[in-house]
C-alpha atoms as a PDB file:
ATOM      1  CA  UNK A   1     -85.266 113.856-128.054  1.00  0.00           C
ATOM      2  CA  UNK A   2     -81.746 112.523-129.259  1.00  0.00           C
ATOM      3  CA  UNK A   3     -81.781 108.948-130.855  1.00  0.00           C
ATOM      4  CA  UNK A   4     -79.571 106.645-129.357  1.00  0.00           C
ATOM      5  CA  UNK A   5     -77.430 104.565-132.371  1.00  0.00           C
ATOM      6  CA  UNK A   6     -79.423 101.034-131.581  1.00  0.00           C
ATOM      7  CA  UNK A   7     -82.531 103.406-131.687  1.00  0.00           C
ATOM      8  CA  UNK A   8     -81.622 105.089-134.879  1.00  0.00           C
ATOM      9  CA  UNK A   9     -80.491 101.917-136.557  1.00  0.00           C
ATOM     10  CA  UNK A  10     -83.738 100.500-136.430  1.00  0.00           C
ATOM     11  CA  UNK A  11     -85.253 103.646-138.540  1.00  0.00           C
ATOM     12  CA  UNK A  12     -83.630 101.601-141.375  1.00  0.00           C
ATOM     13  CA  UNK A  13     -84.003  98.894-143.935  1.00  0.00           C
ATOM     14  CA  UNK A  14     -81.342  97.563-145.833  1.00  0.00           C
ATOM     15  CA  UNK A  15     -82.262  95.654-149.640  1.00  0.00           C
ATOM     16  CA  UNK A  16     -80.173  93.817-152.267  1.00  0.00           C
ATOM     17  CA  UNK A  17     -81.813  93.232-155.117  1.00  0.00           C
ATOM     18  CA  UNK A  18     -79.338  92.870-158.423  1.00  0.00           C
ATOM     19  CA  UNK A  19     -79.698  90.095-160.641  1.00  0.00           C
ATOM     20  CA  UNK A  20     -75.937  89.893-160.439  1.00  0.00           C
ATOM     21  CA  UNK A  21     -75.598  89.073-156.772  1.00  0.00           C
ATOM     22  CA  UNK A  22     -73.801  85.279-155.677  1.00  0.00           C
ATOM     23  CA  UNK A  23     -74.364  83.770-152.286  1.00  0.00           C
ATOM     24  CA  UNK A  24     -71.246  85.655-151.123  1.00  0.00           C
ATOM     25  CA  UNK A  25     -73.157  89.439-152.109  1.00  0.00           C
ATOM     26  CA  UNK A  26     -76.033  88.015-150.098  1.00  0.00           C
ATOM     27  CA  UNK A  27     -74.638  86.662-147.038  1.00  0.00           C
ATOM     28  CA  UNK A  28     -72.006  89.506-146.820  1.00  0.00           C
ATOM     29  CA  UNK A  29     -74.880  92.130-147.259  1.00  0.00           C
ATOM     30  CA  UNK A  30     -76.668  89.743-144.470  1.00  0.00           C
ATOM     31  CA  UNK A  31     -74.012  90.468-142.312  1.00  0.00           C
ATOM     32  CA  UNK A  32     -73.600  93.579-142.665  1.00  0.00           C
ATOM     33  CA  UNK A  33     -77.082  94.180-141.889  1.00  0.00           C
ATOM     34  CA  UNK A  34     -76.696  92.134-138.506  1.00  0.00           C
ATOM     35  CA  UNK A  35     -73.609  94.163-137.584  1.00  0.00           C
ATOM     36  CA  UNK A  36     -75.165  97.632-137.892  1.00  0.00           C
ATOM     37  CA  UNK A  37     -78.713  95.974-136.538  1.00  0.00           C
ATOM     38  CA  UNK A  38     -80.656  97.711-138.777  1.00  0.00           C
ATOM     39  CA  UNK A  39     -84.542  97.109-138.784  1.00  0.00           C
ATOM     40  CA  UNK A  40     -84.667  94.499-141.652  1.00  0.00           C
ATOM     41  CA  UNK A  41     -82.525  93.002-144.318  1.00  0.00           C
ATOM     42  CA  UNK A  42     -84.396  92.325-148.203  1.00  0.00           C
ATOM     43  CA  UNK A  43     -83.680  90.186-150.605  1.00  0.00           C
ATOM     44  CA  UNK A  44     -85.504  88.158-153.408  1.00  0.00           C
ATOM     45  CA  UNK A  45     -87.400  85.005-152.292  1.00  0.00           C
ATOM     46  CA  UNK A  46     -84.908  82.605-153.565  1.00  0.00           C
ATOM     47  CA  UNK A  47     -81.948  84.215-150.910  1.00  0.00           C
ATOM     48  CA  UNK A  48     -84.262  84.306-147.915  1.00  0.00           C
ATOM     49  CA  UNK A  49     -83.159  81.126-146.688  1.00  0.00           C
ATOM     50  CA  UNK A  50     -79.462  82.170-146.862  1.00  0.00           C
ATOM     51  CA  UNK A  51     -80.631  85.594-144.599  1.00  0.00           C
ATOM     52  CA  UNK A  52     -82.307  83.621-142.278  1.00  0.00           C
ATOM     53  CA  UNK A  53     -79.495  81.926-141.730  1.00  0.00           C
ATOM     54  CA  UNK A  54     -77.183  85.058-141.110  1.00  0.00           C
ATOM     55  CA  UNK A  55     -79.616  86.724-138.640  1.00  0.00           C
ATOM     56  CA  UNK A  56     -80.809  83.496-136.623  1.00  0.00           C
ATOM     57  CA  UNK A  57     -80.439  84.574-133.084  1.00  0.00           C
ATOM     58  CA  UNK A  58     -80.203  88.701-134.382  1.00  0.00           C
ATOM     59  CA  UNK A  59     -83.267  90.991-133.885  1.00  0.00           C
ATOM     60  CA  UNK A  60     -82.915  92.060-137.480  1.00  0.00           C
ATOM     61  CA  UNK A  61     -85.924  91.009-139.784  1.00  0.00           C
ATOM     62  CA  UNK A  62     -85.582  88.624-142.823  1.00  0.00           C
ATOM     63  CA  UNK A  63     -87.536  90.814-146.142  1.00  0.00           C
ATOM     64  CA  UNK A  64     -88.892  89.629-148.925  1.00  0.00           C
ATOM     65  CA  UNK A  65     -90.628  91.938-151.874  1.00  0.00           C
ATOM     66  CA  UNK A  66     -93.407  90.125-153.110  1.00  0.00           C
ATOM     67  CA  UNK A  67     -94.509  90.917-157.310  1.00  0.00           C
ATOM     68  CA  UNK A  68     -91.123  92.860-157.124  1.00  0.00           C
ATOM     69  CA  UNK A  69     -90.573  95.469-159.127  1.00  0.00           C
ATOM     70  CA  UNK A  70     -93.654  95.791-161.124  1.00  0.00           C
ATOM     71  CA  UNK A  71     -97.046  94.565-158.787  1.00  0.00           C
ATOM     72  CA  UNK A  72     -98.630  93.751-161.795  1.00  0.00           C
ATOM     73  CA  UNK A  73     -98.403  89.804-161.595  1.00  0.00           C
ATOM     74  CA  UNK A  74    -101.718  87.663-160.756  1.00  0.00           C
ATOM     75  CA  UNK A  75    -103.305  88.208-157.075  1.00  0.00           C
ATOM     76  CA  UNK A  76    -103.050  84.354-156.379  1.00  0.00           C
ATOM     77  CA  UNK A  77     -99.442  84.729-157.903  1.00  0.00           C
ATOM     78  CA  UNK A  78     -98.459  87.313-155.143  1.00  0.00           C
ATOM     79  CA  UNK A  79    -100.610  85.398-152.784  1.00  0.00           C
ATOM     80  CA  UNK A  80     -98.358  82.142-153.364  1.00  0.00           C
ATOM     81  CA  UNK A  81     -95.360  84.396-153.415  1.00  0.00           C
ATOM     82  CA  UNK A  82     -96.252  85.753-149.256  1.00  0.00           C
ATOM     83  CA  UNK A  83     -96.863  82.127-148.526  1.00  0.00           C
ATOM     84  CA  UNK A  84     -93.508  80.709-149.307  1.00  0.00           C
ATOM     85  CA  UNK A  85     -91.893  83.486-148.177  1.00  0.00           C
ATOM     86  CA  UNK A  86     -92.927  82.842-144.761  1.00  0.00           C
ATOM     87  CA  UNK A  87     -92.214  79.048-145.281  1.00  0.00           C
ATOM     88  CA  UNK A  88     -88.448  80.216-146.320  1.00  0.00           C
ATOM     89  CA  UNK A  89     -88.658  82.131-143.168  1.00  0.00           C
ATOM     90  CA  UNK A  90     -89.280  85.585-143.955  1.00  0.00           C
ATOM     91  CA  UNK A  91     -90.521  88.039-141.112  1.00  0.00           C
ATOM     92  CA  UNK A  92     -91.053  91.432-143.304  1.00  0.00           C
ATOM     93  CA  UNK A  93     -92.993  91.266-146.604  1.00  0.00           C
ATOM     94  CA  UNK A  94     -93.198  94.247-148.826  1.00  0.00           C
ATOM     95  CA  UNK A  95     -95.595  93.956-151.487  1.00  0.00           C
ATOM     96  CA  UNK A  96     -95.825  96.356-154.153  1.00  0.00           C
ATOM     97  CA  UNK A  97     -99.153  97.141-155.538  1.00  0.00           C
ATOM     98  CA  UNK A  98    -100.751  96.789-159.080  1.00  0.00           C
ATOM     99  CA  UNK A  99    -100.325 100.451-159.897  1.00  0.00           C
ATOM    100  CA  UNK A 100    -102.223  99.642-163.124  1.00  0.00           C
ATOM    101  CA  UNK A 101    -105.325  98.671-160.821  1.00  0.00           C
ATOM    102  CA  UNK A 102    -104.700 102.343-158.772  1.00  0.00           C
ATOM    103  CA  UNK A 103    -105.051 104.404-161.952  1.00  0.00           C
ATOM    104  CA  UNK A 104    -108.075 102.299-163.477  1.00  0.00           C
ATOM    105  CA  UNK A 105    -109.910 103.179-159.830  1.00  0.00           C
ATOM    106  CA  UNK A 106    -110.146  99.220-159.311  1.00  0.00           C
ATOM    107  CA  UNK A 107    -109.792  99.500-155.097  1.00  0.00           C
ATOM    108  CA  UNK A 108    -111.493  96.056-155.134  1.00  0.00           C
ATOM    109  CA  UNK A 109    -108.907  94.413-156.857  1.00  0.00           C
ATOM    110  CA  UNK A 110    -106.045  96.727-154.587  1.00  0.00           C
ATOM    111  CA  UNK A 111    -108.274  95.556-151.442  1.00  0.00           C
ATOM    112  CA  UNK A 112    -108.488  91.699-151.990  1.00  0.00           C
ATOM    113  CA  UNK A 113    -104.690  91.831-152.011  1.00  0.00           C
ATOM    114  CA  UNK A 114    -104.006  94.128-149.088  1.00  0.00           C
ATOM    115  CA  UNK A 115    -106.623  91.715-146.914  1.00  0.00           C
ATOM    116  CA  UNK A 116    -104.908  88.582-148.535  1.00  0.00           C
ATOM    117  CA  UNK A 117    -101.363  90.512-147.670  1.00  0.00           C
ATOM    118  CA  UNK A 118    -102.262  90.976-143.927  1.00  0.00           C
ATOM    119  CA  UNK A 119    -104.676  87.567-143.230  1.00  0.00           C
ATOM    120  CA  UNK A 120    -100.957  85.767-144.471  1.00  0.00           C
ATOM    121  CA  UNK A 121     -99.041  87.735-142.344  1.00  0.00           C
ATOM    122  CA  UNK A 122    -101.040  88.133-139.293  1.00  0.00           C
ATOM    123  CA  UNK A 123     -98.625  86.761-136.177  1.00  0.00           C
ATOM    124  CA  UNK A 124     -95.507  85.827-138.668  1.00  0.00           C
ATOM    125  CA  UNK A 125     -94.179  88.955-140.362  1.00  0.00           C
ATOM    126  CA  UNK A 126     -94.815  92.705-140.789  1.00  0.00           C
ATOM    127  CA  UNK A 127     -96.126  94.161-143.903  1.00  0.00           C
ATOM    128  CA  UNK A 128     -95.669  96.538-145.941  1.00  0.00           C
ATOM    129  CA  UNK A 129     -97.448  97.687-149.425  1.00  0.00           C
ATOM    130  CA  UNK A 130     -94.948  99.706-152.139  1.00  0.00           C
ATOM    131  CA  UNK A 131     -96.926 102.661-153.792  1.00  0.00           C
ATOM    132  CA  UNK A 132     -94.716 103.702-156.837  1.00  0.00           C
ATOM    133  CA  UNK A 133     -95.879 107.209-155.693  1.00  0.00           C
ATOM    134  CA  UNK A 134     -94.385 109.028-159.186  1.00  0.00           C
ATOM    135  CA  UNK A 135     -97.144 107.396-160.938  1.00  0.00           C
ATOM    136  CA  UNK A 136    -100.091 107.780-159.207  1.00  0.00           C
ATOM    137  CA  UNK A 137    -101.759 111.207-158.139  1.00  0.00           C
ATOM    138  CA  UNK A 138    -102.209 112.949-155.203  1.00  0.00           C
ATOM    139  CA  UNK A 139    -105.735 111.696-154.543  1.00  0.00           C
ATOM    140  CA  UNK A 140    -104.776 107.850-155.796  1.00  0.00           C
ATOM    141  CA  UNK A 141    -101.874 108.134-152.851  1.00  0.00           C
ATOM    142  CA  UNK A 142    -104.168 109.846-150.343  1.00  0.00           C
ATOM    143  CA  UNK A 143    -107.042 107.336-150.903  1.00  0.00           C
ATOM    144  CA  UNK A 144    -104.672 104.465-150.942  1.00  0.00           C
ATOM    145  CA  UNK A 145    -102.437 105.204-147.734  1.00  0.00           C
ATOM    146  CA  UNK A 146    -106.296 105.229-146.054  1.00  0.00           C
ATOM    147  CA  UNK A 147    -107.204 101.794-147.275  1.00  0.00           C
ATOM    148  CA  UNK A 148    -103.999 100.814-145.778  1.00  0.00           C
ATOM    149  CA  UNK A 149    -104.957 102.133-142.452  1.00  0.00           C
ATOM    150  CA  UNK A 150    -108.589 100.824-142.758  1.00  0.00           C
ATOM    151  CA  UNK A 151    -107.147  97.187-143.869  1.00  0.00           C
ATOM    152  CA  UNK A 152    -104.143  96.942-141.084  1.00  0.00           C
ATOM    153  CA  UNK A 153    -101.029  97.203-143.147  1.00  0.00           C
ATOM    154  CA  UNK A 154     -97.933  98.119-140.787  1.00  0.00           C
ATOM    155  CA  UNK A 155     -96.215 100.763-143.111  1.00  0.00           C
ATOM    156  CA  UNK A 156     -96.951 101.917-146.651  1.00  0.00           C
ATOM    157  CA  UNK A 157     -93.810 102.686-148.123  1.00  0.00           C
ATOM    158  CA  UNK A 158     -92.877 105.301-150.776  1.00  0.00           C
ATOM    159  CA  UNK A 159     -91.654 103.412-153.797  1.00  0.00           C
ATOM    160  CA  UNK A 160     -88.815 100.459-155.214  1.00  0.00           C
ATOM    161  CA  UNK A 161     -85.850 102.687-156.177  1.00  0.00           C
ATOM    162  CA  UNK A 162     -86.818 100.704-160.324  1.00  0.00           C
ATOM    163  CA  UNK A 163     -88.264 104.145-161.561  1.00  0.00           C
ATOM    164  CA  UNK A 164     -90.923 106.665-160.937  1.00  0.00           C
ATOM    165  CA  UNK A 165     -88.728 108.145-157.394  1.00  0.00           C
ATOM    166  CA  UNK A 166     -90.774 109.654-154.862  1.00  0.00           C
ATOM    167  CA  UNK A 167     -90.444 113.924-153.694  1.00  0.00           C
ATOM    168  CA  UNK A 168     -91.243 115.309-150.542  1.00  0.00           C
ATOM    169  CA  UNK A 169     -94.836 116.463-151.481  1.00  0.00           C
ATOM    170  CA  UNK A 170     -95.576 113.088-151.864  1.00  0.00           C
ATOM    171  CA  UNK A 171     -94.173 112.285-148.796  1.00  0.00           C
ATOM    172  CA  UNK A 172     -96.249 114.503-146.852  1.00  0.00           C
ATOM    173  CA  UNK A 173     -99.138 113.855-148.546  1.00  0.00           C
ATOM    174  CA  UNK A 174     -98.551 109.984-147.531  1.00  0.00           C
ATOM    175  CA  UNK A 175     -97.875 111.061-143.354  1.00  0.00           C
ATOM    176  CA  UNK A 176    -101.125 113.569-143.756  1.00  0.00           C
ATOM    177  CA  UNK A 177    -103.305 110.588-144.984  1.00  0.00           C
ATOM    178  CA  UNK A 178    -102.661 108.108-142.199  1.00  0.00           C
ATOM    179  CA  UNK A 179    -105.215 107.467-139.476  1.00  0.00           C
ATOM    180  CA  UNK A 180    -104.855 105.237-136.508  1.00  0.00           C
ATOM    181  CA  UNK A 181    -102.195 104.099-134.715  1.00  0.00           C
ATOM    182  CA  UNK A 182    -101.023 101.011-137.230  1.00  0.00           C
ATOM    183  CA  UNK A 183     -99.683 101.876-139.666  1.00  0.00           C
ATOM    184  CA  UNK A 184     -96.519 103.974-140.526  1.00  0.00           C
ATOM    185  CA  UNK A 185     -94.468 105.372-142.914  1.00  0.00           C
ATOM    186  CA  UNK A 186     -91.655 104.408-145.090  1.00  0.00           C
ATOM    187  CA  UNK A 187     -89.373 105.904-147.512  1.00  0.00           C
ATOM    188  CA  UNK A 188     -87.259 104.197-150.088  1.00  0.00           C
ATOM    189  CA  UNK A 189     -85.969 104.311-153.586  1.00  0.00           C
ATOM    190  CA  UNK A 190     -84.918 107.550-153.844  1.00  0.00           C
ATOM    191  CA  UNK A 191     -82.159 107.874-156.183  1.00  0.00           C
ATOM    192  CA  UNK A 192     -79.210 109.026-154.587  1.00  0.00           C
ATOM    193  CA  UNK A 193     -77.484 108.645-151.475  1.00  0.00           C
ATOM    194  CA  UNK A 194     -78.777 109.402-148.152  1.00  0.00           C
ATOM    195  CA  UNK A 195     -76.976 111.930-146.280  1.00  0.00           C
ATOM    196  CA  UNK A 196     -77.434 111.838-142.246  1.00  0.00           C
ATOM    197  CA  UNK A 197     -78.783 115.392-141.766  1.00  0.00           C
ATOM    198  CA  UNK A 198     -81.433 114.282-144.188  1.00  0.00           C
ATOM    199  CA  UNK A 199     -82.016 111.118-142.381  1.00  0.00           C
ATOM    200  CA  UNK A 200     -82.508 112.912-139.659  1.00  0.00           C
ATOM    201  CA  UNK A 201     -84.470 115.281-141.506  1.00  0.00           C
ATOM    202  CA  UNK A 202     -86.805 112.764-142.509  1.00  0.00           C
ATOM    203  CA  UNK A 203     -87.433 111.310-139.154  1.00  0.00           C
ATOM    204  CA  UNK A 204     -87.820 114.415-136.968  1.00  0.00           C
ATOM    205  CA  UNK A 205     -89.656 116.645-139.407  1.00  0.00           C
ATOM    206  CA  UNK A 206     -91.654 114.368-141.511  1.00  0.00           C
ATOM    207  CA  UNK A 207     -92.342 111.331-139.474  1.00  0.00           C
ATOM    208  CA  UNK A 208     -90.653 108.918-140.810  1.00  0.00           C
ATOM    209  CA  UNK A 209     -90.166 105.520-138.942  1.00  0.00           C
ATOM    210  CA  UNK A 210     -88.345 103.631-141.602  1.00  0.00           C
ATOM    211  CA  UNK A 211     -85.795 104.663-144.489  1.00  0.00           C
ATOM    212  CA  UNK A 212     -84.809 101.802-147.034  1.00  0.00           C
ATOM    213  CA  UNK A 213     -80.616 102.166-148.114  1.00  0.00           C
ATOM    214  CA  UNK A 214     -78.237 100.374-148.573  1.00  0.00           C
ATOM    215  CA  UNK A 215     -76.484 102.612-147.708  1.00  0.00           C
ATOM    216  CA  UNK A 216     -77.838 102.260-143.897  1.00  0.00           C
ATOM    217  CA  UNK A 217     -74.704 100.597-142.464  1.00  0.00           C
ATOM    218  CA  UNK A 218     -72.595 103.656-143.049  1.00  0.00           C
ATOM    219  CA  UNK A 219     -75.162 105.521-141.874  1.00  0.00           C
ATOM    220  CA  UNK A 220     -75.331 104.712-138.059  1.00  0.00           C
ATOM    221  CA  UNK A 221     -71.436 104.539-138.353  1.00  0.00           C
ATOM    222  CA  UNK A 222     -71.809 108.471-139.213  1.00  0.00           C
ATOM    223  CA  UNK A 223     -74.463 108.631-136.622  1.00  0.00           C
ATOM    224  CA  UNK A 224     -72.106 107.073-133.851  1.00  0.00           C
ATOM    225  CA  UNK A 225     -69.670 109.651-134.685  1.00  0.00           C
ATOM    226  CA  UNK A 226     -71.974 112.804-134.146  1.00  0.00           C
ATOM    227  CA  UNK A 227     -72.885 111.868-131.318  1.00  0.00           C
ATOM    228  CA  UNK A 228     -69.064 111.273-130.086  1.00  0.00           C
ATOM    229  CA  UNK A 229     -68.197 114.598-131.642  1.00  0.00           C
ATOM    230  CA  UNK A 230     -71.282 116.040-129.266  1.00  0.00           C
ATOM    231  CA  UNK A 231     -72.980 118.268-131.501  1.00  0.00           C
END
């Protein structure tokens, strides 16, 4: 079935995350997000308040990343990190995982944070956990796309663009692991630009609901002219 544009707008997420960026990046790539009403718009904790602002009365998600890039800061760090991101009015939280923990086999470590990720979230914000797939093996992404399931994260999502970019294979092997209805799939930091026949690709073929870019505002302009052109 064709997408409609607001329908395949909302297949992505847009993120700014340069230590660079002023107010003006921020609430410019706010708006911009608002305009093409995209699914969510991230940025590091210390901007949310400045997206909130932009979006107020838009049906476009504030982000935050929590232990962003890296997932290897303390468990009560992150913790503290979900908590005032909701407080600064944050209604997606991506959390990437301590990949470290992953290869050492410590799940119990990877669980207490996925619970403590969802119990903070539950009723305020979807969630999200960041794999940094090119580091971990197929049976460390397998295992940990179920635990997501099992635990109730809403999407487990590829990787954070830093290093380590995700392939296809992985990709698959992420959609073939999950069970239930919850939890979905998300791909992000791959390094190039998107194109929109592999957007579209992505979503029709491999089941993807959400695709992070910045370049995502473009995108559904490109979109909105396909569909014009009536191919």
């Amino acid at each position: 079935m064709e997408l409609t544009v607001p329908q395949y707008a909302k297949h992505f997420d847009m993120a700014l995350h340069l230590q660079s960026s002023t107010e003006e990046d921020i609430r410019k790539h706010a708006q911009t997000a608002r305009d093409a009403n995209v699914a969510a718009c991230y940025t590091n904790s210390f901007w949310t308040p400045v997206v909130a602002e932009v979006l107020k009365g838009s049906d476009v998600r504030v982000g935050t990343a929590i232990s962003f890039p890296y997932g290897c800061t303390s468990t009560a760090m992150k913790f503290a990190e979900i908590e005032e991101g909701l407080d600064l009015g944050a209604t997606a939280v991506d959390m990437v995982v301590n990949v470290g923990a992953v290869r050492d086999g410590d799940y119990a470590l990877v669980e207490r944070e996925l619970e403590g990720l969802v119990s903070r979230c539950k009723g305020k914000a979807i969630t999200k956990l960041i794999f940094e797939v090119g580091f971990l093996t197929d049976e460390q992404i397998a295992h940990l796309t179920k635990m997501c399931c099992e635990i109730g994260v809403d999407y487990v999502k590829t990787a954070t663009g830093s290093e380590a970019f995700p392939n296809e294979h992985q990709v698959r092997i992420m959609k073939d692991n999950l069970t239930g209805n919850k939890t979905k799939l998300k791909v992000s930091g791959v390094p190039r630009t998107f194109t929109l026949p592999a957007t579209l690709w992505m979503i029709e073929k491999l089941g993807v609901s959400l695709i992070g870019t910045r370049s995502a505002a473009r995108l559904v302009k490109e979109y909105e002219e396909y569909l014009k052109r009536g191919y």
